[in-house]
N, C-alpha and C. Protein backbone atom coordinates (compact mmCIF):
# COMPACT_ATOMS: atom_id res chain seq x y z
N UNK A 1 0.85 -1.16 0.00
CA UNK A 1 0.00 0.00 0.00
C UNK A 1 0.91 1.23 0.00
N UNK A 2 0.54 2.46 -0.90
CA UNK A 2 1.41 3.34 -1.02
C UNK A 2 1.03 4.39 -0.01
N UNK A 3 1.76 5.15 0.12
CA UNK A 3 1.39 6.51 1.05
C UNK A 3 0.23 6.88 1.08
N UNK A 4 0.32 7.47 -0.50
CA UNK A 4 -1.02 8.09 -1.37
C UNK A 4 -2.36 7.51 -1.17
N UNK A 5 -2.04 6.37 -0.91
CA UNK A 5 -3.28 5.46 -0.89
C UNK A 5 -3.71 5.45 0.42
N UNK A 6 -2.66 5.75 1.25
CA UNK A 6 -2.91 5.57 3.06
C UNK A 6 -3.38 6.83 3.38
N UNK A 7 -3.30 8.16 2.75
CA UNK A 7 -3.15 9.47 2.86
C UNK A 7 -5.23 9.66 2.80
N UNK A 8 -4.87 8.94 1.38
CA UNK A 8 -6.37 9.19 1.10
C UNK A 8 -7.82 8.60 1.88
N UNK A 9 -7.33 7.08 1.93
CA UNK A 9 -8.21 6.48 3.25
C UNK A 9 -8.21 7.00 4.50
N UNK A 10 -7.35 7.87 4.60
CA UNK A 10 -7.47 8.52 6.48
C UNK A 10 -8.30 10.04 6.04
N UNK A 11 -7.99 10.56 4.67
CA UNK A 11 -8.91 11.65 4.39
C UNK A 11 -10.26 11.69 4.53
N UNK A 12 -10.49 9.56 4.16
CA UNK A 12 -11.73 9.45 3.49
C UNK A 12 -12.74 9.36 5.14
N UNK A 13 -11.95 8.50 5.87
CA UNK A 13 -12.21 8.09 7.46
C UNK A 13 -12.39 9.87 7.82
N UNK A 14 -11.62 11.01 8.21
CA UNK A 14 -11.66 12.17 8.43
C UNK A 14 -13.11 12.75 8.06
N UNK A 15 -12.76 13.11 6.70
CA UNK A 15 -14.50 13.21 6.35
C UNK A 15 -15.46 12.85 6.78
N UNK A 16 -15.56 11.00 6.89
CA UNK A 16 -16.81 10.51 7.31
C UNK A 16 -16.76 10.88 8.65
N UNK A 17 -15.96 10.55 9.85
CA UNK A 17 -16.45 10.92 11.25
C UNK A 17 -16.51 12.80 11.11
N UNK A 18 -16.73 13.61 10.45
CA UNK A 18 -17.09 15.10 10.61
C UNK A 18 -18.13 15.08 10.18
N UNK A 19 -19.04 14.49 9.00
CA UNK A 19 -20.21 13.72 8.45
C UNK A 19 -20.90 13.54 9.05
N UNK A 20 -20.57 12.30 9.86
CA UNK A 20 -21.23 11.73 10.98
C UNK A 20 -21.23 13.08 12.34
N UNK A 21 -20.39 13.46 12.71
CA UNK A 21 -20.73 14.34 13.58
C UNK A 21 -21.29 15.88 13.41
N UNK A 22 -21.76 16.05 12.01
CA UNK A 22 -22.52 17.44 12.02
C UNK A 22 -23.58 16.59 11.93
N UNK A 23 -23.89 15.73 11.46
CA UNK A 23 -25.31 14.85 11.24
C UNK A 23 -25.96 14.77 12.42
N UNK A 24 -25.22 13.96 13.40
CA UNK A 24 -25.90 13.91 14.50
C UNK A 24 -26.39 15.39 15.58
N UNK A 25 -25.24 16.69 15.00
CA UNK A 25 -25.64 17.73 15.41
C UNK A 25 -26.75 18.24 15.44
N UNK A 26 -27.22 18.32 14.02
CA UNK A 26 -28.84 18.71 13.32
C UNK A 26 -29.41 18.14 14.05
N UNK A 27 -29.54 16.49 13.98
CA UNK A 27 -30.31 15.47 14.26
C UNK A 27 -30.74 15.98 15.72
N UNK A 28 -29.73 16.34 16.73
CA UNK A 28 -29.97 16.88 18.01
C UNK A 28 -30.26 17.57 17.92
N UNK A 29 -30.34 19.18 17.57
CA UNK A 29 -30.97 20.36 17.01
C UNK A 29 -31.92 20.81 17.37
N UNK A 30 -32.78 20.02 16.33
CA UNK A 30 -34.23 20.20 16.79
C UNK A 30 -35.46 19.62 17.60
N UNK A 31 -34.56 18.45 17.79
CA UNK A 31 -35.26 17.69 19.53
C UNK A 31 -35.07 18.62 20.31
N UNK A 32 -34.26 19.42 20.45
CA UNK A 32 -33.65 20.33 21.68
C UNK A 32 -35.04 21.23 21.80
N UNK A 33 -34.77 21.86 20.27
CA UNK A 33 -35.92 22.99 19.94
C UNK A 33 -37.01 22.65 20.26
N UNK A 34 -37.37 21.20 19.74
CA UNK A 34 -39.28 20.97 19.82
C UNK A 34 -39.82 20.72 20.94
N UNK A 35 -38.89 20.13 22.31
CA UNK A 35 -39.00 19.74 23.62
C UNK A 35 -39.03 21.73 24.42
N UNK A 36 -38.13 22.61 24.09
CA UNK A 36 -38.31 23.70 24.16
C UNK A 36 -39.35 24.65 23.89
N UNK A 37 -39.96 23.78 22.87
CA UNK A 37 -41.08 24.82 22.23
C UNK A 37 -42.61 24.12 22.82
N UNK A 38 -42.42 23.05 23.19
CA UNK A 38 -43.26 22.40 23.80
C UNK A 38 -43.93 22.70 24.90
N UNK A 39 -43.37 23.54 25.87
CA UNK A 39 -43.73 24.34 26.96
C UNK A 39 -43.64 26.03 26.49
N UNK A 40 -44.52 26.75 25.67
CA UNK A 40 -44.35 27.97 25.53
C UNK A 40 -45.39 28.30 26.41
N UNK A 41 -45.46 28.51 27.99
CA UNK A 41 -46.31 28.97 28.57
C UNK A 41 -46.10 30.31 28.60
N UNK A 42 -46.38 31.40 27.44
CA UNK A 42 -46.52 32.92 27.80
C UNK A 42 -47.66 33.70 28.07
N UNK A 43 -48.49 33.05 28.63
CA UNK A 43 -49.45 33.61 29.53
C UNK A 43 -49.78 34.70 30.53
N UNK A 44 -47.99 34.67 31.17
CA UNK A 44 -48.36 36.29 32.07
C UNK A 44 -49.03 36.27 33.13
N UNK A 45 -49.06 36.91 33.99
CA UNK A 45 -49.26 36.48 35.52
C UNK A 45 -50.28 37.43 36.10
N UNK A 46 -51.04 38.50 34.94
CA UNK A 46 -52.03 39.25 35.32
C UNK A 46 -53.08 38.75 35.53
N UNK A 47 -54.23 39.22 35.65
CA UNK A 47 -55.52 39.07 35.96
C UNK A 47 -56.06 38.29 35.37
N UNK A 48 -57.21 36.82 35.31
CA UNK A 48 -57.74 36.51 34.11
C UNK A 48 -59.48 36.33 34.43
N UNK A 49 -60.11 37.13 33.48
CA UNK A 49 -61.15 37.48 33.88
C UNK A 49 -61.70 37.00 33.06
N UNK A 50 -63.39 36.54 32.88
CA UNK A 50 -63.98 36.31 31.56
C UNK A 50 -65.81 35.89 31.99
N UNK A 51 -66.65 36.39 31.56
CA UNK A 51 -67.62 35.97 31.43
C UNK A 51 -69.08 36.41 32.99
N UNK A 52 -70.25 36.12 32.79
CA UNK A 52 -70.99 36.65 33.96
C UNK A 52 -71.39 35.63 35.07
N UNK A 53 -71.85 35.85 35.69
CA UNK A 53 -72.28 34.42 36.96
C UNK A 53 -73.46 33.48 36.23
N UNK A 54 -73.82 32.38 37.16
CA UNK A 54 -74.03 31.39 36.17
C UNK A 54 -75.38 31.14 37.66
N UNK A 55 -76.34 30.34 37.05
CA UNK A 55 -77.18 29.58 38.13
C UNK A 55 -76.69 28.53 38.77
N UNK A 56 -76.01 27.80 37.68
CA UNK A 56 -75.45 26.20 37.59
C UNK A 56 -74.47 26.61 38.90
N UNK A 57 -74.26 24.86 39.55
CA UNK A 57 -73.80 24.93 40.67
C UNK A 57 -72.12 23.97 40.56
N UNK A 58 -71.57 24.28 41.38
CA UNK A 58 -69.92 23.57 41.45
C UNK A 58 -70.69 22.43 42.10
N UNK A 59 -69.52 21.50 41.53
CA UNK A 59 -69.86 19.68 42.19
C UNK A 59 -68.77 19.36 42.37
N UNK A 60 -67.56 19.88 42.19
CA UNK A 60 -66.47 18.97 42.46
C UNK A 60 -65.59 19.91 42.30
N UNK A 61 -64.08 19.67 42.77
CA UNK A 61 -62.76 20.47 42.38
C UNK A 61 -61.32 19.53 41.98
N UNK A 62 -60.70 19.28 41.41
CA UNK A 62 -60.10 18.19 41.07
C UNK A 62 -58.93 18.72 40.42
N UNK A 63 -57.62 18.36 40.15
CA UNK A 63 -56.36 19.09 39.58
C UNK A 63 -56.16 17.67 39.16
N UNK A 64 -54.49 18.16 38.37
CA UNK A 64 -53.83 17.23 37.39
C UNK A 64 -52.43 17.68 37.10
N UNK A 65 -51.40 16.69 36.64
CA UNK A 65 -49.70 17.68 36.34
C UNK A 65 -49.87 16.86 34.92
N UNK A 66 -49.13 18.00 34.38
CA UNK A 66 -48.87 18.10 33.16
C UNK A 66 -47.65 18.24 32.75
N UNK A 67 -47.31 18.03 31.62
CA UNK A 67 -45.45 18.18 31.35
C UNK A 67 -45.00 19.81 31.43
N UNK A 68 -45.96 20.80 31.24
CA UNK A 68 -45.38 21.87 31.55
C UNK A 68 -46.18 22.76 32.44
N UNK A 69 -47.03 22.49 32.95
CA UNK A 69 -48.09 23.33 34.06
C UNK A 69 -48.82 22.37 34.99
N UNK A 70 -49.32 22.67 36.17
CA UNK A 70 -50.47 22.06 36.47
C UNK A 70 -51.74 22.71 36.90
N UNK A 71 -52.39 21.73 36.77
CA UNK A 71 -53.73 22.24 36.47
C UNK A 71 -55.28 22.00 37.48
N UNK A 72 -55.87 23.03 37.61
CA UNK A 72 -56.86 23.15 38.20
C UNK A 72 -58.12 23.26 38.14
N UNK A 73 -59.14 22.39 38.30
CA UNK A 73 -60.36 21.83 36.93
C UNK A 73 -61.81 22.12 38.11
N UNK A 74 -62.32 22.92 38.65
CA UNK A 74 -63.64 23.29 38.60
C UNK A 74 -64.97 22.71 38.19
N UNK A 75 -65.47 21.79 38.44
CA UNK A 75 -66.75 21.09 37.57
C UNK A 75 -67.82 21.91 38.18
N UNK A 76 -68.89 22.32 37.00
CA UNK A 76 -69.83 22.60 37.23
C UNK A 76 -71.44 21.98 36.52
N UNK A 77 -72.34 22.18 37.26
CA UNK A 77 -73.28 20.52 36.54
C UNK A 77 -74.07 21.32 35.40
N UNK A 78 -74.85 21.00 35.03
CA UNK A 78 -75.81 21.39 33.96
C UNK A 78 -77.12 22.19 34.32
N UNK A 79 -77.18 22.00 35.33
CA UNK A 79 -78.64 22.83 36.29
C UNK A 79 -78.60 24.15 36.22
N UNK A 80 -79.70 24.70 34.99
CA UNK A 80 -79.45 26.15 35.19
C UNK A 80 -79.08 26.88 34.02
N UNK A 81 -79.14 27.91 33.74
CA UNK A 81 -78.57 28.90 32.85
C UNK A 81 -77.29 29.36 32.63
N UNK A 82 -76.76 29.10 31.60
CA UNK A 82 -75.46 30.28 31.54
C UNK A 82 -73.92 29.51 31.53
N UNK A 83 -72.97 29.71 31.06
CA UNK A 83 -71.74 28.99 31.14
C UNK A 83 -71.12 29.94 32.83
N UNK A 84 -70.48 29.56 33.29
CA UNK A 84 -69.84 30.52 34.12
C UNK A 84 -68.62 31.58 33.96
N UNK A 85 -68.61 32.49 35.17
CA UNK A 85 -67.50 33.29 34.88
C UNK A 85 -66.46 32.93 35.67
N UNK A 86 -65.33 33.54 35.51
CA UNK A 86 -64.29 33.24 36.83
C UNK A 86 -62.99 34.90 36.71
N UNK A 87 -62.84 34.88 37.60
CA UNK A 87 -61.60 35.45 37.99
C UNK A 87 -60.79 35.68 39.00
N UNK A 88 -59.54 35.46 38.15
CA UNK A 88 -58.36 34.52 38.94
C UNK A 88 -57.39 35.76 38.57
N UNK A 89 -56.68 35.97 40.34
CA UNK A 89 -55.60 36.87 39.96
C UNK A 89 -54.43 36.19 41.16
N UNK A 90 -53.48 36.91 40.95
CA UNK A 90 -52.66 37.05 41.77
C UNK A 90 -52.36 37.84 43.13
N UNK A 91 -52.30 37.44 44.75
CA UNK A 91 -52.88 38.16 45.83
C UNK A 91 -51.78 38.27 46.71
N UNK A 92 -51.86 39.53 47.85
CA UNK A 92 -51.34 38.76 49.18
C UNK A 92 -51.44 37.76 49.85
N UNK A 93 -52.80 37.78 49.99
CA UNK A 93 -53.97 36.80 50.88
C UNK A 93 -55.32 36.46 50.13
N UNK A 94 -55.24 35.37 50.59
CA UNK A 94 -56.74 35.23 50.02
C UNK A 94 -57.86 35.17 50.92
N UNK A 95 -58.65 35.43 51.09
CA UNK A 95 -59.49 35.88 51.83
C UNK A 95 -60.73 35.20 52.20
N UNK A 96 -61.51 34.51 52.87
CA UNK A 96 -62.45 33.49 52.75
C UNK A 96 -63.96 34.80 53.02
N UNK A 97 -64.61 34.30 51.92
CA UNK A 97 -65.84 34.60 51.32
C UNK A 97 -66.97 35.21 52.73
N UNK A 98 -67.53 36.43 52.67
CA UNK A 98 -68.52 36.47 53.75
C UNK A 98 -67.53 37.15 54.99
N UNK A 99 -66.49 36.88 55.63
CA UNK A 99 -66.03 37.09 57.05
C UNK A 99 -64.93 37.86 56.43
N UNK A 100 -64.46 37.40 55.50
CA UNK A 100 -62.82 38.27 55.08
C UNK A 100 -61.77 37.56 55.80
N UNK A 101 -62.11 36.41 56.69
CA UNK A 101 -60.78 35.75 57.24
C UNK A 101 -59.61 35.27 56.62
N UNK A 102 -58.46 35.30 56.63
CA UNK A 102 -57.05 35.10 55.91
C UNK A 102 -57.15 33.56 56.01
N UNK A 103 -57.39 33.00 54.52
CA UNK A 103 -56.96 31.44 54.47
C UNK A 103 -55.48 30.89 53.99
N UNK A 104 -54.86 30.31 55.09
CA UNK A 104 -53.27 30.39 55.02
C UNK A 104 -53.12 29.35 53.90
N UNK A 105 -52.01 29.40 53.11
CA UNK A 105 -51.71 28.88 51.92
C UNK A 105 -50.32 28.47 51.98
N UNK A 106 -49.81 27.49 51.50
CA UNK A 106 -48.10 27.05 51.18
C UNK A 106 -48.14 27.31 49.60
N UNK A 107 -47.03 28.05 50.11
CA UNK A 107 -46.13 28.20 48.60
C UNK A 107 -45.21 30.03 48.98
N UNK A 108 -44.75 30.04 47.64
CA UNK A 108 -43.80 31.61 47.94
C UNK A 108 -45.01 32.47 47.38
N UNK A 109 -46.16 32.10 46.55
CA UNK A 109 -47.55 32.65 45.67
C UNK A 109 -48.70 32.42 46.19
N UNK A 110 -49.91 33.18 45.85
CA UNK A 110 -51.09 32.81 46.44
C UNK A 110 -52.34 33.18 45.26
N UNK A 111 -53.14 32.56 44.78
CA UNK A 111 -53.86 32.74 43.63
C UNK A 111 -55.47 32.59 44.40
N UNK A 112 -55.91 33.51 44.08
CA UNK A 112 -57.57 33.84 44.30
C UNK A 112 -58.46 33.44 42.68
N UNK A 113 -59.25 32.33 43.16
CA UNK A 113 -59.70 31.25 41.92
C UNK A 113 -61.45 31.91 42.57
N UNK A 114 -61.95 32.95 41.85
CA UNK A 114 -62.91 33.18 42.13
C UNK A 114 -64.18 32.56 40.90
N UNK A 115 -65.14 31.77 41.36
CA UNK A 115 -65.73 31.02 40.16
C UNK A 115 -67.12 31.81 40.34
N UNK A 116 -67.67 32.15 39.24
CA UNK A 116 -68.77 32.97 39.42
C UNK A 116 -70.24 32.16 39.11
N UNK A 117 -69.80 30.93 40.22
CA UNK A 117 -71.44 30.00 40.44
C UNK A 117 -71.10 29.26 41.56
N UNK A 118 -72.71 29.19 42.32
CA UNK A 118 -72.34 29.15 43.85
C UNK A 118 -72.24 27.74 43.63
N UNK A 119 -71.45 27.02 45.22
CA UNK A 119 -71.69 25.66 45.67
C UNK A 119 -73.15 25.31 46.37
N UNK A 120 -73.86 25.76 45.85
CA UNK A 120 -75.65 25.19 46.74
C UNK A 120 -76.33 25.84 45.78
N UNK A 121 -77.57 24.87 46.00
CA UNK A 121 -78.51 24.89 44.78
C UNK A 121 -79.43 26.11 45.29
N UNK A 122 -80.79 26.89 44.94
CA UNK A 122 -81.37 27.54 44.79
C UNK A 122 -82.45 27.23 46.47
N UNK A 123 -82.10 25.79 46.85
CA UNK A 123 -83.00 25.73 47.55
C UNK A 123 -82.54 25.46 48.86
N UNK A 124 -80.79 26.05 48.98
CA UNK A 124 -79.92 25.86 50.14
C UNK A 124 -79.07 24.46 50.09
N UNK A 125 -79.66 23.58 49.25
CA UNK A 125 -78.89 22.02 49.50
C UNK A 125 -77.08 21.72 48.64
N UNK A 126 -76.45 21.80 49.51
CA UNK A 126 -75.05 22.17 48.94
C UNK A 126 -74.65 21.11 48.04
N UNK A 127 -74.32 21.46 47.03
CA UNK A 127 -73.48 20.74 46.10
C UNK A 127 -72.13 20.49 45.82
N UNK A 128 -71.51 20.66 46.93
CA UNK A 128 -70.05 20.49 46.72
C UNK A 128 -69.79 20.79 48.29
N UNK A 129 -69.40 19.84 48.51
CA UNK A 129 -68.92 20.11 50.43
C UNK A 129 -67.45 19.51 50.52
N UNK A 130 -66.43 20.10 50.52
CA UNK A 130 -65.10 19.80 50.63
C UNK A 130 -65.04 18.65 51.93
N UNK A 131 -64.11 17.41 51.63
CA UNK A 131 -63.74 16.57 52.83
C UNK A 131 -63.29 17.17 53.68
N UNK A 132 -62.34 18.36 53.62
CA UNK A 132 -61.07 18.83 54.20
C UNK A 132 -60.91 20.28 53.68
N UNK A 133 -61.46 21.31 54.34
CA UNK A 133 -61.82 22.67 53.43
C UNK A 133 -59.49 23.43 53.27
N UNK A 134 -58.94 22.92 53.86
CA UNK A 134 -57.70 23.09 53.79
C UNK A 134 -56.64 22.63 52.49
N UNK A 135 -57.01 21.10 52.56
CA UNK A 135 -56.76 20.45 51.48
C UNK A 135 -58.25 19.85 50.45
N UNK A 136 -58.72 20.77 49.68
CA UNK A 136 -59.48 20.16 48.84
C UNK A 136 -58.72 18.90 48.21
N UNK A 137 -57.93 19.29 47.66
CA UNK A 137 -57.02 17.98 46.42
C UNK A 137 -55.69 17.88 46.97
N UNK A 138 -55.42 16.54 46.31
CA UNK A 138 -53.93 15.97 47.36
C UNK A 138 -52.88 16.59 45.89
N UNK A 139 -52.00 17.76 46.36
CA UNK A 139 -51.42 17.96 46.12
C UNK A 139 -49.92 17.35 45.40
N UNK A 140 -49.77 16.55 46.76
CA UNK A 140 -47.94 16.29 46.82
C UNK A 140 -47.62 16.07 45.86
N UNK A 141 -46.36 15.87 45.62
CA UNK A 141 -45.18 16.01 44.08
C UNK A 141 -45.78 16.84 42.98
N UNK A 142 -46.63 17.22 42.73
CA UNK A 142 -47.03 18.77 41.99
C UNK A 142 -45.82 19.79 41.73
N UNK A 143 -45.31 20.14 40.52
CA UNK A 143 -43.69 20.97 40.30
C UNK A 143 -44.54 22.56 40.86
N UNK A 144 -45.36 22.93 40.69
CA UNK A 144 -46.16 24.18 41.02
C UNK A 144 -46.60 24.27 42.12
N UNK A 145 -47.94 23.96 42.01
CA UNK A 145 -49.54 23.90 42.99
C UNK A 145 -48.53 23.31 44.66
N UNK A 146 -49.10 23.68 45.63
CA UNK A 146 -48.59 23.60 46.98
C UNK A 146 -49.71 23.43 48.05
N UNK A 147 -50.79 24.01 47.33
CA UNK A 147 -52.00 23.74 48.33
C UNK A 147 -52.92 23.93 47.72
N UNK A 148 -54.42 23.73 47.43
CA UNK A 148 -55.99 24.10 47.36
C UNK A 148 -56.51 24.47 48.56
N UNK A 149 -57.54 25.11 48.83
CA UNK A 149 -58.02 25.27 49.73
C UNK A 149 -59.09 26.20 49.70
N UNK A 150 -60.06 25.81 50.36
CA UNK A 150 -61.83 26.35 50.15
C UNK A 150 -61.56 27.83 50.97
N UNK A 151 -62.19 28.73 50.08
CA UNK A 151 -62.26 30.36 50.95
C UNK A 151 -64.01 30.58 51.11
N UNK A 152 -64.51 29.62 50.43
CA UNK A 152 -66.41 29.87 50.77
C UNK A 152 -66.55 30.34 49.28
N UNK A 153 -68.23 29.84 49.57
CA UNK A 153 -69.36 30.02 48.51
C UNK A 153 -70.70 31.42 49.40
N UNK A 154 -70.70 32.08 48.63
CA UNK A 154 -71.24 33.86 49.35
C UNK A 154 -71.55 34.39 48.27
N UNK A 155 -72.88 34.68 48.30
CA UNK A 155 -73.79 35.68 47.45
C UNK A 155 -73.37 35.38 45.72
N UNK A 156 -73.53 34.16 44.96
CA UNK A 156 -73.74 33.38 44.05
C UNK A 156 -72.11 32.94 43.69
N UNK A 157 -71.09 33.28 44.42
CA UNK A 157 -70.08 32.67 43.59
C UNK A 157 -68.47 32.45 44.75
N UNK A 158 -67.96 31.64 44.06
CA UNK A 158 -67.29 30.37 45.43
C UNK A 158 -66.02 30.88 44.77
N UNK A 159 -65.01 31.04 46.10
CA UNK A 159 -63.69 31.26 45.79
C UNK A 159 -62.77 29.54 46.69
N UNK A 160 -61.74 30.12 45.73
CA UNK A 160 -60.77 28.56 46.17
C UNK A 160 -59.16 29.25 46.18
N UNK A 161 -58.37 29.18 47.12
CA UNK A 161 -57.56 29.59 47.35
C UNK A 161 -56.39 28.89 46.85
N UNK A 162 -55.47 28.77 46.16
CA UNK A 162 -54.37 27.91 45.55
C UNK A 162 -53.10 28.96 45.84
N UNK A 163 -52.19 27.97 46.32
CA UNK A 163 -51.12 28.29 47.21
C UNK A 163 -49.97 27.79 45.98
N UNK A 164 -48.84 28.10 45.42
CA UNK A 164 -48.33 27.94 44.61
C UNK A 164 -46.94 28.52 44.56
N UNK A 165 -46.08 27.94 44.20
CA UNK A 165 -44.39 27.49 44.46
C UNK A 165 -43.81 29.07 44.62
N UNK A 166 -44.15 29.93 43.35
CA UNK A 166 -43.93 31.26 42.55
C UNK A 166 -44.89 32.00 41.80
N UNK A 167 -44.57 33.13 41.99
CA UNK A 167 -45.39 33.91 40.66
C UNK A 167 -45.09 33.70 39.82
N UNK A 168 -46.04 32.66 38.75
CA UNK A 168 -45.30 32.04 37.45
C UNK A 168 -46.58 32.26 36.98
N UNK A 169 -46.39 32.01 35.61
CA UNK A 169 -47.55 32.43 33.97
C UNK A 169 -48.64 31.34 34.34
N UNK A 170 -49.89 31.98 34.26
CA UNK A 170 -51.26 31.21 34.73
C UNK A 170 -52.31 31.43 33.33
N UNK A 171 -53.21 30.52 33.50
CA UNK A 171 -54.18 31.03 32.40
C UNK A 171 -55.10 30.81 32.70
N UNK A 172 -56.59 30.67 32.58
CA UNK A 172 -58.05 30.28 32.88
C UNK A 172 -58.64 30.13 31.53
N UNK A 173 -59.85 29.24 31.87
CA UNK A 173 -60.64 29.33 30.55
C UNK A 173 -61.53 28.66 30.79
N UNK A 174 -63.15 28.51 30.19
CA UNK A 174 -64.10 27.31 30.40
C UNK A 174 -63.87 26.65 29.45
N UNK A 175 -64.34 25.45 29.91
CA UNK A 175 -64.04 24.00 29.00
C UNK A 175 -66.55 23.78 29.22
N UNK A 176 -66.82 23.38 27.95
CA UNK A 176 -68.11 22.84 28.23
C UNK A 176 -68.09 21.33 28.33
N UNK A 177 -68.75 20.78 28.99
CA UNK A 177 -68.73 19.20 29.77
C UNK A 177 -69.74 18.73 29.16
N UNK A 178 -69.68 17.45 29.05
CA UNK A 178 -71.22 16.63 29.08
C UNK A 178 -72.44 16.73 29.82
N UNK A 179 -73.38 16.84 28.94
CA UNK A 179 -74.72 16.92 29.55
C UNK A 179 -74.89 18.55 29.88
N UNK A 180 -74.16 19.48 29.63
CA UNK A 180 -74.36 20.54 30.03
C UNK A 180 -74.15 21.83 31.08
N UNK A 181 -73.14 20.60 31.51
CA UNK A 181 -72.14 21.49 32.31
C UNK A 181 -70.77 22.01 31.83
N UNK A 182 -70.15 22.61 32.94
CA UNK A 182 -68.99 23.41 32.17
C UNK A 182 -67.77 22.98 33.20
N UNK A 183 -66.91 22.99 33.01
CA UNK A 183 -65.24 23.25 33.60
C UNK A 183 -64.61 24.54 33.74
N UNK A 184 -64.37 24.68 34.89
CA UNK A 184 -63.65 26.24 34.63
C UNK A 184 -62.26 25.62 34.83
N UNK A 185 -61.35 26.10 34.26
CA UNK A 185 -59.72 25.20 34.51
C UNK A 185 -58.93 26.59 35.21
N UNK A 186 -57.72 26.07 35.41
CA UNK A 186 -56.84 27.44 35.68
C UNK A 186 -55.42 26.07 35.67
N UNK A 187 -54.97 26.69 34.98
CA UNK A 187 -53.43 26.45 34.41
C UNK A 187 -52.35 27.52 35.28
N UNK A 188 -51.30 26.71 35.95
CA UNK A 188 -50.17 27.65 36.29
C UNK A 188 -48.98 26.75 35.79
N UNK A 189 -48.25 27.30 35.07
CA UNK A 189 -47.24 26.56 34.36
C UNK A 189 -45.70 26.76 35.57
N UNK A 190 -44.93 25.53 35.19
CA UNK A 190 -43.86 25.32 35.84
C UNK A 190 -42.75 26.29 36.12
N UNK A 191 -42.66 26.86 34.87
CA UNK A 191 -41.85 28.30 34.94
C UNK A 191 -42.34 29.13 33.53
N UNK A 192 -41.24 30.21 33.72
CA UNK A 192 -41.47 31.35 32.68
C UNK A 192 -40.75 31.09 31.50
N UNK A 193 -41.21 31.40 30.33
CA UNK A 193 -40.51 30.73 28.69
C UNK A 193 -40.21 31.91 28.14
């Protein structure tokens, strides 16, 4: 084997492993990107307001984690007129409904989840009675959420106190349910994008 010939096979080897290693560069690239872009929670940490009070009554309160937020789900039944309203901001304290008493919360954040339809029906008989007005929903290992917790249902519409890691990007929105009820959600994402 001549030089020339040895010269050229180590050129040819050279090439291919730089080949191979911008290839796999790209190839990594945009996994990086799409796992990045995958959590664009820019939502913003202001006020989120939307819509008027409702007849329909809360039946349940229930959360969930998600790969980039977790989440806070409101059921409301079908009884009644109207989708509901809600508004959800960011607080010192949150305040329990009727007395104004300070409902203590874990986390470094405190979110006022005001739903604009009461927990009791028209004829006093409550539709949603928390096990544990402190811990509505079992929290633990949640990257966000730190606590739920009932602040009262007062003059047609029920607040819920959510205790939360940081002031991080939140969103709200109704979801409509089967049979005619609605979901009010509230999203607080893991961090800021």
């Amino acid at each position: 084997m001549t030089v020339s010939t040895m010269r050229r096979r180590a050129t040819r080897r050279l090439v291919l492993i730089l080949a191979l290693s911008v290839a796999s560069a790209v190839a990594v690239g945009p996994v990086r990107s799409a796992t990045a872009n995958a959590c664009q929670t820019q939502w913003g940490s202001l006020v989120k307001s939307q819509g008027p009070y409702t007849e329909k009554q809360i039946t349940n309160v229930r959360s969930g984690r998600h790969q980039c937020f977790d989440r806070l789900v409101i059921d409301i039944n079908g009884d009644g007129t109207g989708a509901p309203g809600y508004y959800v901001t960011y607080v010192r304290t949150v305040k329990k409904d009727g007395s104004g008493a300070i409902v203590p919360l874990r986390g470094g954040a405190r979110i006022s989840v005001i739903v604009r339809a009461p927990a009791h029906a028209d004829n006093g008989r409550v539709t949603y009675r928390p096990a544990n007005e402190k811990e509505l929903v079992n929290v633990a290992g949640y990257r966000t959420f730190r606590q739920v917790a009932w602040a009262g249902d007062f003059e047609g519409q029920t607040t819920i106190g959510l205790g939360v890691r940081a002031r991080l990007p939140m969103r709200a929105f109704v979801l409509t349910a089967p049979g005619g009820g609605h979901r009010v959600v509230v999203d607080v994402a893991h961090s800021w994008n």
